[in-house]
C-alpha atoms as a PDB file:
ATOM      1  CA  UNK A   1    -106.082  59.016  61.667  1.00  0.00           C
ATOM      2  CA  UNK A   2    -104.562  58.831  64.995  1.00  0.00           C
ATOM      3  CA  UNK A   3    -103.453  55.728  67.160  1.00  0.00           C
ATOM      4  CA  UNK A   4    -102.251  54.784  70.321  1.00  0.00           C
ATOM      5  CA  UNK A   5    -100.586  51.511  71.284  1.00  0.00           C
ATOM      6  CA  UNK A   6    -102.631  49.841  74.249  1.00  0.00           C
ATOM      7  CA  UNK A   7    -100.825  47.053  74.715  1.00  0.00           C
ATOM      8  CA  UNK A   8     -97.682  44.365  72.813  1.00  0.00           C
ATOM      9  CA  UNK A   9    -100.811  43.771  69.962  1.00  0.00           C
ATOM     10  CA  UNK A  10    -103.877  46.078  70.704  1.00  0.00           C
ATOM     11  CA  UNK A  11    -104.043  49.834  69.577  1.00  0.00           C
ATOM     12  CA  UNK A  12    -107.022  51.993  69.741  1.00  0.00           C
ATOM     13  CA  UNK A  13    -107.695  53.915  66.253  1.00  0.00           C
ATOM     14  CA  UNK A  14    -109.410  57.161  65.868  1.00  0.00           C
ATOM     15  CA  UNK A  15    -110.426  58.177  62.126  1.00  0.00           C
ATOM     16  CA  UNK A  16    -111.083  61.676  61.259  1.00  0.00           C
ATOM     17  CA  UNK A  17    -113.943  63.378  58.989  1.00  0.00           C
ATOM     18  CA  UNK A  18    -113.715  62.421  55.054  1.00  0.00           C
ATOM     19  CA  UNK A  19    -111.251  59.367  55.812  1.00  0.00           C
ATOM     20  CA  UNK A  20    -112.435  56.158  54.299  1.00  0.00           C
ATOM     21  CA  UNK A  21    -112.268  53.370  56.630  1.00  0.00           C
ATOM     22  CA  UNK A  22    -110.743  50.799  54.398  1.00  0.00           C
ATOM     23  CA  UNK A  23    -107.700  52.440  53.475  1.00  0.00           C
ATOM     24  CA  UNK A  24    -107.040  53.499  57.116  1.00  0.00           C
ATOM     25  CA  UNK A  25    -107.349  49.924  58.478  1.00  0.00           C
ATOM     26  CA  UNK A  26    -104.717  49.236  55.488  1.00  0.00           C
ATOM     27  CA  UNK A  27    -102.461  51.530  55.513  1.00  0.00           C
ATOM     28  CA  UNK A  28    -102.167  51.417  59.520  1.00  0.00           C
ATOM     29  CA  UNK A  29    -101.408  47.380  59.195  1.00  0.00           C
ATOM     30  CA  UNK A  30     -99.086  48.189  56.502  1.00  0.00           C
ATOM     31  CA  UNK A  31     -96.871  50.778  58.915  1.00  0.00           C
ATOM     32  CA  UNK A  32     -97.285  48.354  61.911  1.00  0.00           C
ATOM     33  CA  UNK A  33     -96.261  45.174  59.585  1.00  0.00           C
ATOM     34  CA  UNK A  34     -99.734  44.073  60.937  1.00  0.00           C
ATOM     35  CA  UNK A  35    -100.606  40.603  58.768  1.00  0.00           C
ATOM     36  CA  UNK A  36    -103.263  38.991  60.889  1.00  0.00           C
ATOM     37  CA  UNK A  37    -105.791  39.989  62.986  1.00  0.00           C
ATOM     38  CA  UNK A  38    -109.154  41.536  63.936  1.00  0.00           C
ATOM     39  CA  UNK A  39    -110.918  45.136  64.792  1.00  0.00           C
ATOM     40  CA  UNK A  40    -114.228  46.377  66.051  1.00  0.00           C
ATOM     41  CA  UNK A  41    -115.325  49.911  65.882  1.00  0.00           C
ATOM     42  CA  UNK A  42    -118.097  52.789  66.046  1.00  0.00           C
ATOM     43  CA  UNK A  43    -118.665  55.761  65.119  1.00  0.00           C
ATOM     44  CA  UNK A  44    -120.563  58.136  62.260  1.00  0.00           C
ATOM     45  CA  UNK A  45    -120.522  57.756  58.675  1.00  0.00           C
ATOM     46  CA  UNK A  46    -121.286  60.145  55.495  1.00  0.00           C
ATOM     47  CA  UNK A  47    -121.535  57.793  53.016  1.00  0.00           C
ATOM     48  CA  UNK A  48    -120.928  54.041  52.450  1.00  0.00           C
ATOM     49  CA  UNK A  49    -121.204  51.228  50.239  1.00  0.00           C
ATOM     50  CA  UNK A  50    -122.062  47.589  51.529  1.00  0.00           C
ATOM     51  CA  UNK A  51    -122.793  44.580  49.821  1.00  0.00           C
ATOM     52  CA  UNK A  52    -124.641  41.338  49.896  1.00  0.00           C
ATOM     53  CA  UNK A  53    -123.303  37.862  48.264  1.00  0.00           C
ATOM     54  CA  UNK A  54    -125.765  36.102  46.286  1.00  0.00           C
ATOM     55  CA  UNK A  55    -124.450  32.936  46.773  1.00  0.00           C
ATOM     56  CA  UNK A  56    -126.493  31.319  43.346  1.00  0.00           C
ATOM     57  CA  UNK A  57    -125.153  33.907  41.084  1.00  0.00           C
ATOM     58  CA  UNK A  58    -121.712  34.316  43.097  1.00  0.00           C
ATOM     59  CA  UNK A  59    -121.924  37.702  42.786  1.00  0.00           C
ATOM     60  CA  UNK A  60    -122.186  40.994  44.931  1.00  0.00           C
ATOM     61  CA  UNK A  61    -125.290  42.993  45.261  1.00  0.00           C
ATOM     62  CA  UNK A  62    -124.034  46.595  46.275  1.00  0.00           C
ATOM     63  CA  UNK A  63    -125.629  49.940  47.469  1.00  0.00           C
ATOM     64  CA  UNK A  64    -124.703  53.299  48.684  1.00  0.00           C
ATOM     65  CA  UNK A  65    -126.128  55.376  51.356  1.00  0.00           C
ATOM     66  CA  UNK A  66    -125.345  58.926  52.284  1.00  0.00           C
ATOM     67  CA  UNK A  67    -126.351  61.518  54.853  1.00  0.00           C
ATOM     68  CA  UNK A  68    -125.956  60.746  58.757  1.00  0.00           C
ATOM     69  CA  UNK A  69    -125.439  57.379  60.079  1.00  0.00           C
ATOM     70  CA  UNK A  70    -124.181  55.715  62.676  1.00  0.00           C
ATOM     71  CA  UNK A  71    -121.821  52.343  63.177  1.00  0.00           C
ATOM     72  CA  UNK A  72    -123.736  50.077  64.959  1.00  0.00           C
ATOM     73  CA  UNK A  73    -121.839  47.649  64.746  1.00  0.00           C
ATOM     74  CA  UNK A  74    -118.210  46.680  62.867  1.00  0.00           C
ATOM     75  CA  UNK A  75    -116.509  43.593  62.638  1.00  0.00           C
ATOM     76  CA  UNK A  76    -113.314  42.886  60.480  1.00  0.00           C
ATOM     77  CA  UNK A  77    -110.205  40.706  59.869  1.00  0.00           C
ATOM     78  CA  UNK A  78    -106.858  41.204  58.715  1.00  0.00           C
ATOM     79  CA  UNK A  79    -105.637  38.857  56.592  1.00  0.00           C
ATOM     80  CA  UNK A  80    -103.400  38.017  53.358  1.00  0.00           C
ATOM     81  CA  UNK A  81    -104.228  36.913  49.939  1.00  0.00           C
ATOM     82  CA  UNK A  82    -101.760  36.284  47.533  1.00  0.00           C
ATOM     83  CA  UNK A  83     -99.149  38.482  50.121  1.00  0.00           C
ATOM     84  CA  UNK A  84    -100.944  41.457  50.242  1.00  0.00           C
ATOM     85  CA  UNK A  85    -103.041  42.556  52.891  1.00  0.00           C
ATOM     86  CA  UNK A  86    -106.610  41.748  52.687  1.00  0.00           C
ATOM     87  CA  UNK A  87    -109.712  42.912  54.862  1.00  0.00           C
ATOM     88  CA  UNK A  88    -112.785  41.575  55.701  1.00  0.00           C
ATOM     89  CA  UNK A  89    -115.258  43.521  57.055  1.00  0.00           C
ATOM     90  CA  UNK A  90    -119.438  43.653  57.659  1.00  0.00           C
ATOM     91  CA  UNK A  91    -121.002  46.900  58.944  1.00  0.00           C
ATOM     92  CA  UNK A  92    -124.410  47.416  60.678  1.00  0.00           C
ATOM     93  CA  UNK A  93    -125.431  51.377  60.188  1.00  0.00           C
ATOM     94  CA  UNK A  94    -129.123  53.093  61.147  1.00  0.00           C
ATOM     95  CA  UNK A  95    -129.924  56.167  58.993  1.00  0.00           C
ATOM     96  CA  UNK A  96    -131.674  59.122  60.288  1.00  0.00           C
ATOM     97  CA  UNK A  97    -135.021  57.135  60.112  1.00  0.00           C
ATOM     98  CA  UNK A  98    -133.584  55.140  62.730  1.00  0.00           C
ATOM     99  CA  UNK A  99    -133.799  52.142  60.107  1.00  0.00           C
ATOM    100  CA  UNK A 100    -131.043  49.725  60.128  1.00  0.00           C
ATOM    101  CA  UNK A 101    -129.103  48.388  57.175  1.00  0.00           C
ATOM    102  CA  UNK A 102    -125.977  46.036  56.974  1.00  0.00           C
ATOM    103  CA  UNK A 103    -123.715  44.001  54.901  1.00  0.00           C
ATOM    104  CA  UNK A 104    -120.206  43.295  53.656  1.00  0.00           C
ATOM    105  CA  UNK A 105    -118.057  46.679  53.667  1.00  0.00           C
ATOM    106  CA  UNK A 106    -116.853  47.974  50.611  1.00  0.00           C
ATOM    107  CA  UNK A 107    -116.143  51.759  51.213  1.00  0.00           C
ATOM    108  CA  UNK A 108    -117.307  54.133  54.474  1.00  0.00           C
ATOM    109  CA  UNK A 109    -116.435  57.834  54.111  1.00  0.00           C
ATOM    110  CA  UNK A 110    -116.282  59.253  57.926  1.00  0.00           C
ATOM    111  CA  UNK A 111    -117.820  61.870  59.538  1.00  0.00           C
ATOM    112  CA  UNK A 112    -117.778  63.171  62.347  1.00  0.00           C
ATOM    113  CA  UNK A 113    -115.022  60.003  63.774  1.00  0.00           C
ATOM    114  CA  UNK A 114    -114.800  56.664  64.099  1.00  0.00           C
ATOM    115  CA  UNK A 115    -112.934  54.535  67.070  1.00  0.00           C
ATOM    116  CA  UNK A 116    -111.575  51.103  66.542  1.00  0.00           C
ATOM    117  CA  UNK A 117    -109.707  48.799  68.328  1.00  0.00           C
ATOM    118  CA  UNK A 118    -107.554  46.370  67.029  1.00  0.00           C
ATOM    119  CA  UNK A 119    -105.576  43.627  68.099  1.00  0.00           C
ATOM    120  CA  UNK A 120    -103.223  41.496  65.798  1.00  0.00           C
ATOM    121  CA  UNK A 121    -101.965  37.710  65.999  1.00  0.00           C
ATOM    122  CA  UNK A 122     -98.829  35.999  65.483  1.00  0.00           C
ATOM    123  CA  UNK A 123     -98.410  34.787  62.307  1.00  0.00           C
ATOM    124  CA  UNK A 124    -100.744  35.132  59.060  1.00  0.00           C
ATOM    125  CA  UNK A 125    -103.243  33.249  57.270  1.00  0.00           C
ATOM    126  CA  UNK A 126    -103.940  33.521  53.367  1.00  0.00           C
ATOM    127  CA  UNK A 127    -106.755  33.448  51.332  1.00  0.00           C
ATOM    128  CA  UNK A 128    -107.014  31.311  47.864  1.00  0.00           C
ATOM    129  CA  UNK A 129    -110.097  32.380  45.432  1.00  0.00           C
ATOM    130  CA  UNK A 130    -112.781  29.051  45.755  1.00  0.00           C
ATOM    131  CA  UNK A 131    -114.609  28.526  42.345  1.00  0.00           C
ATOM    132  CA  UNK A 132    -117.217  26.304  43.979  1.00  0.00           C
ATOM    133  CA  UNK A 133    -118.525  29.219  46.214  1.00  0.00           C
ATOM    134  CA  UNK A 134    -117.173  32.466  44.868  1.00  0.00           C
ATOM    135  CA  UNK A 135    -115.688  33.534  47.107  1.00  0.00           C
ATOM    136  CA  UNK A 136    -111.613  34.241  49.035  1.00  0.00           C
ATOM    137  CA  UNK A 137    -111.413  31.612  51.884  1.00  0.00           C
ATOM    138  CA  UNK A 138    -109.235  31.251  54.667  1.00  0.00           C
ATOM    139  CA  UNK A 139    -106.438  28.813  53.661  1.00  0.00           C
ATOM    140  CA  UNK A 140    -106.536  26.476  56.888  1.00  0.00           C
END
């Protein structure tokens, strides 16, 4: 992965072939102390693995595509949960059919790049586990 500082909190991102996305993001906000804050990105994918909450059973539904795809769209943010880093990211993708599929991101293998930019805030926000719904919220 490459970067380039755009600005006091906004750097541009480029990841490489065979880097997963996830572990980029991290280990980027992890060099830049980066605690809080948000990124939005395209690119090309090899493989990934997204995810649907099924808010009944409180549970994730997951699946796995491979082959060529494209990012079209990618929405995170950076937050903490129990003071480590934690992301949240959904990803929209269309396969080679052209057929769109989206969810919660769990793991995206690159290829050939991907460009994000992201922008962090002052101060951070944590994350508690909720029984009621399942899931880590934002501790506002």
């Amino acid at each position: 992965m490459l970067s380039k500082k755009l600005s006091e909190n906004t750097w541009i991102l480029r990841l490489n072939k065979g880097e997963e996305l996830l572990e980029q993001v991290t280990a980027f906000c992890t060099k830049e102390a980066i605690r809080l804050g948000t990124f939005t990105g395209l690119g090309a994918l090899e493989e990934v693995e997204m995810g649907l909450f099924l808010h009944d059973e409180k549970t994730y539904q997951s699946k796995t595509w491979t082959g060529a795809m494209e990012i079209i769209a990618l929405h995170g943010n950076i937050t903490t949960k129990d003071g480590a880093l934690y992301l949240h990211c959904h990803m929209g993708i269309g396969d080679e059919a052209l057929t769109m599929h989206g969810g919660h991101l769990n793991r995206a293998i690159i290829n050939p790049t991907c460009e994000l930019f992201l922008t962090s805030y002052e101060g951070m926000v944590d994350r508690f586990f909720d029984a009621e719904t399942g899931l880590n919220l934002l501790a506002l």
